[in-house]
N, C-alpha and C. Protein backbone atom coordinates (compact mmCIF):
# COMPACT_ATOMS: atom_id res chain seq x y z
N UNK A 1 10.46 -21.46 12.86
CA UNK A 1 11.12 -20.19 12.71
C UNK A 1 12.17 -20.04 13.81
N UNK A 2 13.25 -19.26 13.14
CA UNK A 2 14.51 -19.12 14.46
C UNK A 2 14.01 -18.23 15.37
N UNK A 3 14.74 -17.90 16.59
CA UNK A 3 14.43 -17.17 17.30
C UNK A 3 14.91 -15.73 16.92
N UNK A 4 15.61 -15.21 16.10
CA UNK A 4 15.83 -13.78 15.50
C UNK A 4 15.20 -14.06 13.83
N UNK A 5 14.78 -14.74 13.62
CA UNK A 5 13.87 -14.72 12.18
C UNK A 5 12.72 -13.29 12.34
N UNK A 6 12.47 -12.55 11.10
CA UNK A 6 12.40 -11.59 10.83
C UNK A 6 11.17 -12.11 10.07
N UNK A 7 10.97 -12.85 9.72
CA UNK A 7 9.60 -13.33 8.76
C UNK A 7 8.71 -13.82 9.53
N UNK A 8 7.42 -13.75 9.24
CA UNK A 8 6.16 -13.34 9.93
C UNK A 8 5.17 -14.55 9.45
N UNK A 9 4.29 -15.01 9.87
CA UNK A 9 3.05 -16.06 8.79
C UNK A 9 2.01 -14.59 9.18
N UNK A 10 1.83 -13.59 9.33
CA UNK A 10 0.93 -12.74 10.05
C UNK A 10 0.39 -12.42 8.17
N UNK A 11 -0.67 -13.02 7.83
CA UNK A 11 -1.19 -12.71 6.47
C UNK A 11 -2.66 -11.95 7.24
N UNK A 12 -2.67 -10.77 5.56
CA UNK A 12 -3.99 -9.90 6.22
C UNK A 12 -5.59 -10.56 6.24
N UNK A 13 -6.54 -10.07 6.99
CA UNK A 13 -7.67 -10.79 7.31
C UNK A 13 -8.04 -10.64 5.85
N UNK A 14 -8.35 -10.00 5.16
CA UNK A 14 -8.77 -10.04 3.75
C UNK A 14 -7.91 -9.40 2.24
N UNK A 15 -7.48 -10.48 1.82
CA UNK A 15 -6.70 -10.41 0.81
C UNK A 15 -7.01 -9.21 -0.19
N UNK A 16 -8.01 -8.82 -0.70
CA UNK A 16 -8.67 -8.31 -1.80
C UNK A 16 -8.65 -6.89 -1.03
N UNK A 17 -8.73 -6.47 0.38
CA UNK A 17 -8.63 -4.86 0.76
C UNK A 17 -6.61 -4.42 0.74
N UNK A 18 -5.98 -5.93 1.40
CA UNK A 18 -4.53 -5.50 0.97
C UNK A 18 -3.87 -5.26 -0.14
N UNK A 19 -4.71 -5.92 -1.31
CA UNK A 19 -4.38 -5.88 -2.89
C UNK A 19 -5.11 -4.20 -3.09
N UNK A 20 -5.80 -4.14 -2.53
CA UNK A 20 -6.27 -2.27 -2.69
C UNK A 20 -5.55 -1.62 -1.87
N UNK A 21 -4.78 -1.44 -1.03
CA UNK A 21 -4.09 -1.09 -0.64
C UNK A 21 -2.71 -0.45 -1.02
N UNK A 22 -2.31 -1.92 -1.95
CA UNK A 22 -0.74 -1.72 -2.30
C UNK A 22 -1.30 -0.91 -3.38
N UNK A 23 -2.42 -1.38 -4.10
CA UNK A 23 -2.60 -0.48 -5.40
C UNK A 23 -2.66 1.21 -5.30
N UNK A 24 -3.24 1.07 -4.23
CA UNK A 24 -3.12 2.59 -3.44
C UNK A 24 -2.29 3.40 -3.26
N UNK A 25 -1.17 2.71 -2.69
CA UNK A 25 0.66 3.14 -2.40
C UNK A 25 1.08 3.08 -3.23
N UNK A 26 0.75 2.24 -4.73
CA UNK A 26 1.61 2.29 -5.92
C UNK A 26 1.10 3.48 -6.82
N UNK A 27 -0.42 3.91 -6.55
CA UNK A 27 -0.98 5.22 -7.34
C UNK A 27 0.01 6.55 -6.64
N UNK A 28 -0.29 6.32 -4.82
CA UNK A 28 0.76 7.42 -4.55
C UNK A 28 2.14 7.84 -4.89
N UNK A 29 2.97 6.73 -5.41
CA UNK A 29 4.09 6.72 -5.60
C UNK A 29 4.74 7.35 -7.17
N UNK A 30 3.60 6.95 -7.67
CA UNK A 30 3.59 7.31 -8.97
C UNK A 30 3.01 8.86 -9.20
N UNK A 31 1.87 9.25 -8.22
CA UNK A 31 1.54 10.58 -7.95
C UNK A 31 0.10 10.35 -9.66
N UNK A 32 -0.68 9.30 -9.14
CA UNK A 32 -1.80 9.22 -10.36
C UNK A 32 -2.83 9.72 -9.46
N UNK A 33 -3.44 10.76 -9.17
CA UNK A 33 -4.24 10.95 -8.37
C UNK A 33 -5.84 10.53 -8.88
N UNK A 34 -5.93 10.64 -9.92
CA UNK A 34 -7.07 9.99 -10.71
C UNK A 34 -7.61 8.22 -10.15
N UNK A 35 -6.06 7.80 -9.89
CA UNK A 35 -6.19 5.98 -8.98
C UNK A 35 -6.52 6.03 -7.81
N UNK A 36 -5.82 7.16 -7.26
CA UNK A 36 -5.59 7.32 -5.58
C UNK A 36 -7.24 8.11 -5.23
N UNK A 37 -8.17 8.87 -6.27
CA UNK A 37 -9.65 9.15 -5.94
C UNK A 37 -10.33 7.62 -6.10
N UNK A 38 -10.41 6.73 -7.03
CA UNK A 38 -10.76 6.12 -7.36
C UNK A 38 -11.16 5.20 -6.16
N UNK A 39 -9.89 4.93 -5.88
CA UNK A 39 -9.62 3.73 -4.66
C UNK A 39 -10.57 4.55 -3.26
N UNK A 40 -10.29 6.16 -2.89
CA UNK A 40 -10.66 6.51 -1.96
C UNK A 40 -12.26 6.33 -2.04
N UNK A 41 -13.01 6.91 -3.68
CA UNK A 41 -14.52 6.48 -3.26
C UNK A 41 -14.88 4.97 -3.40
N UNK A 42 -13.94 4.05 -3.75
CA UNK A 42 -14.54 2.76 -3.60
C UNK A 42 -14.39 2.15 -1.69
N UNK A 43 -13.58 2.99 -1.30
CA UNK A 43 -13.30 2.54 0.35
C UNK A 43 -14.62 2.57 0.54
N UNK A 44 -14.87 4.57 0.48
CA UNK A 44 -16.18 5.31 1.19
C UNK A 44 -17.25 5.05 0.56
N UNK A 45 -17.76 4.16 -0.38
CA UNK A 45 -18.80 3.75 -0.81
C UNK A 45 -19.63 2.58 0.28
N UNK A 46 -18.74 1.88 0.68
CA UNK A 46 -19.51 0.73 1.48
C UNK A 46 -18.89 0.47 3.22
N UNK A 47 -19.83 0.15 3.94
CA UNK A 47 -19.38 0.17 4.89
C UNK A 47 -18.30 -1.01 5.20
N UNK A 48 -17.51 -0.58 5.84
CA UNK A 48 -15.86 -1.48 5.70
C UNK A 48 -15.78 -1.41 7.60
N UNK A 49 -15.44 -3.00 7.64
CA UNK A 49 -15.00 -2.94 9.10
C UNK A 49 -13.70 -2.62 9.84
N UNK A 50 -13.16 -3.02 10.54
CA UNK A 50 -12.07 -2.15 11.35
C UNK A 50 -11.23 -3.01 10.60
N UNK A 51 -11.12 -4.50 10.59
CA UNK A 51 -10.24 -5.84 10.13
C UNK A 51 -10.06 -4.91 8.36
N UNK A 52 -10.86 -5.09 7.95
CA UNK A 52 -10.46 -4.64 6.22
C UNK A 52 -10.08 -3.38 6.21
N UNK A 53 -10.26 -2.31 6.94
CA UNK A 53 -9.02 -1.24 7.09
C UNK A 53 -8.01 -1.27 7.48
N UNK A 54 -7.51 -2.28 8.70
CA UNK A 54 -6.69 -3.09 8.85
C UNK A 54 -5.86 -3.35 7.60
N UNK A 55 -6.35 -4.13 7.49
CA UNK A 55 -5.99 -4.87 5.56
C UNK A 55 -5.79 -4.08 5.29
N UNK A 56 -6.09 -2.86 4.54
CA UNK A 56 -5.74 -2.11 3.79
C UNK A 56 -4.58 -1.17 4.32
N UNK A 57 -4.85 -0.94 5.22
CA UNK A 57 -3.22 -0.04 5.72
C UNK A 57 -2.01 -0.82 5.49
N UNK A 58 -2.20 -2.35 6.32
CA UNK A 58 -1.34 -2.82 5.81
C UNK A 58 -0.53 -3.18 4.75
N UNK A 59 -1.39 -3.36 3.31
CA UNK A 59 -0.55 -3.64 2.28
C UNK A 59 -0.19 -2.13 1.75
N UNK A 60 -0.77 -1.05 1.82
CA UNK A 60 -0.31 -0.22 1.94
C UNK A 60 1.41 0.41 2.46
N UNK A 61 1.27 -0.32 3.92
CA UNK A 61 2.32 -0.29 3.88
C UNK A 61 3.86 -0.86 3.92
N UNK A 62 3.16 -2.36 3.50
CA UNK A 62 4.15 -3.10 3.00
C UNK A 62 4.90 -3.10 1.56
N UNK A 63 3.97 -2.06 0.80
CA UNK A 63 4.40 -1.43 -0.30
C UNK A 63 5.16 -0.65 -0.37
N UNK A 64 4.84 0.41 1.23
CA UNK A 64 5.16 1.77 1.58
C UNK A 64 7.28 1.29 1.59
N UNK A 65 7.12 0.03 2.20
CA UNK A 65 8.30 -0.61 3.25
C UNK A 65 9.75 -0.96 1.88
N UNK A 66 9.01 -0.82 0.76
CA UNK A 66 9.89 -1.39 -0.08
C UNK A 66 10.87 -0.21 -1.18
N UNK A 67 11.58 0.33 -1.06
CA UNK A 67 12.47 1.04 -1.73
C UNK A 67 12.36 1.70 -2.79
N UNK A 68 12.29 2.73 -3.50
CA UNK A 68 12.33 2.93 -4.98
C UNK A 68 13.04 2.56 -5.49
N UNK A 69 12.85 1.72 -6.83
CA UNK A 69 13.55 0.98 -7.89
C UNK A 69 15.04 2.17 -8.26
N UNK A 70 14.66 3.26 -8.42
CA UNK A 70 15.62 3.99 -9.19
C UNK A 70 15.40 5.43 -8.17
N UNK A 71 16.56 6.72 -8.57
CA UNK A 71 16.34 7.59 -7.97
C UNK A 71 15.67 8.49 -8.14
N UNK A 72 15.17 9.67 -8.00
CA UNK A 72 14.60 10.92 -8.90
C UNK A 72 15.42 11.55 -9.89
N UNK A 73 14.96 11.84 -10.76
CA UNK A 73 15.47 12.67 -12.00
C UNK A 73 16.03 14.45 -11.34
N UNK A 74 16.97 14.51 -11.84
CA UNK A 74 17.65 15.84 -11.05
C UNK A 74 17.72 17.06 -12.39
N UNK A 75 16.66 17.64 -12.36
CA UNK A 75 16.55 18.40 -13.55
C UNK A 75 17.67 19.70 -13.72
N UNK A 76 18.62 19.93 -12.80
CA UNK A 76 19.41 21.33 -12.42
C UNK A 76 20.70 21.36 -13.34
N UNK A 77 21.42 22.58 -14.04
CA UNK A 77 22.43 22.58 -14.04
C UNK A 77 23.66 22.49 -12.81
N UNK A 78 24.81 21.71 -13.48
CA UNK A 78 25.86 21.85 -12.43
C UNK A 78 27.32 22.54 -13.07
């Protein structure tokens, strides 16, 4: 890697809490709150260590990090 390279090998300790994660940020984004309970009692169901919350924030917010495809709909007269 260069010395101003911007890319990382930093992969999360457990794949399967960052894949819940993004799924997480993609329920918020969409505003499905029915996904975004879902995901919250499968966290709080089992005890989860610091590393897989870890994980999970992170893909969270590497989801968070990525742009909306399109803009909001502007319902107003002009």
């Amino acid at each position: 890697m260069g010395l101003f390279s911007r890319k990382s090998n930093d992969a999360p300790s457990d794949p399967q809490m960052a894949e819940l994660g993004r799924e997480y940020a993609i329920a918020e984004r969409h505003r499905d709150r029915k996904a975004m309970r879902r995901i919250t009692r499968e966290l709080g169901s089992a005890d989860r260590s610091d590393a897989d919350l870890s994980s999970f924030e992170r893909g969270r917010k590497d989801y968070h990090d990525i742009p909306p495809a399109y803009s909001r709909r502007r319902n107003g007269r002009r």
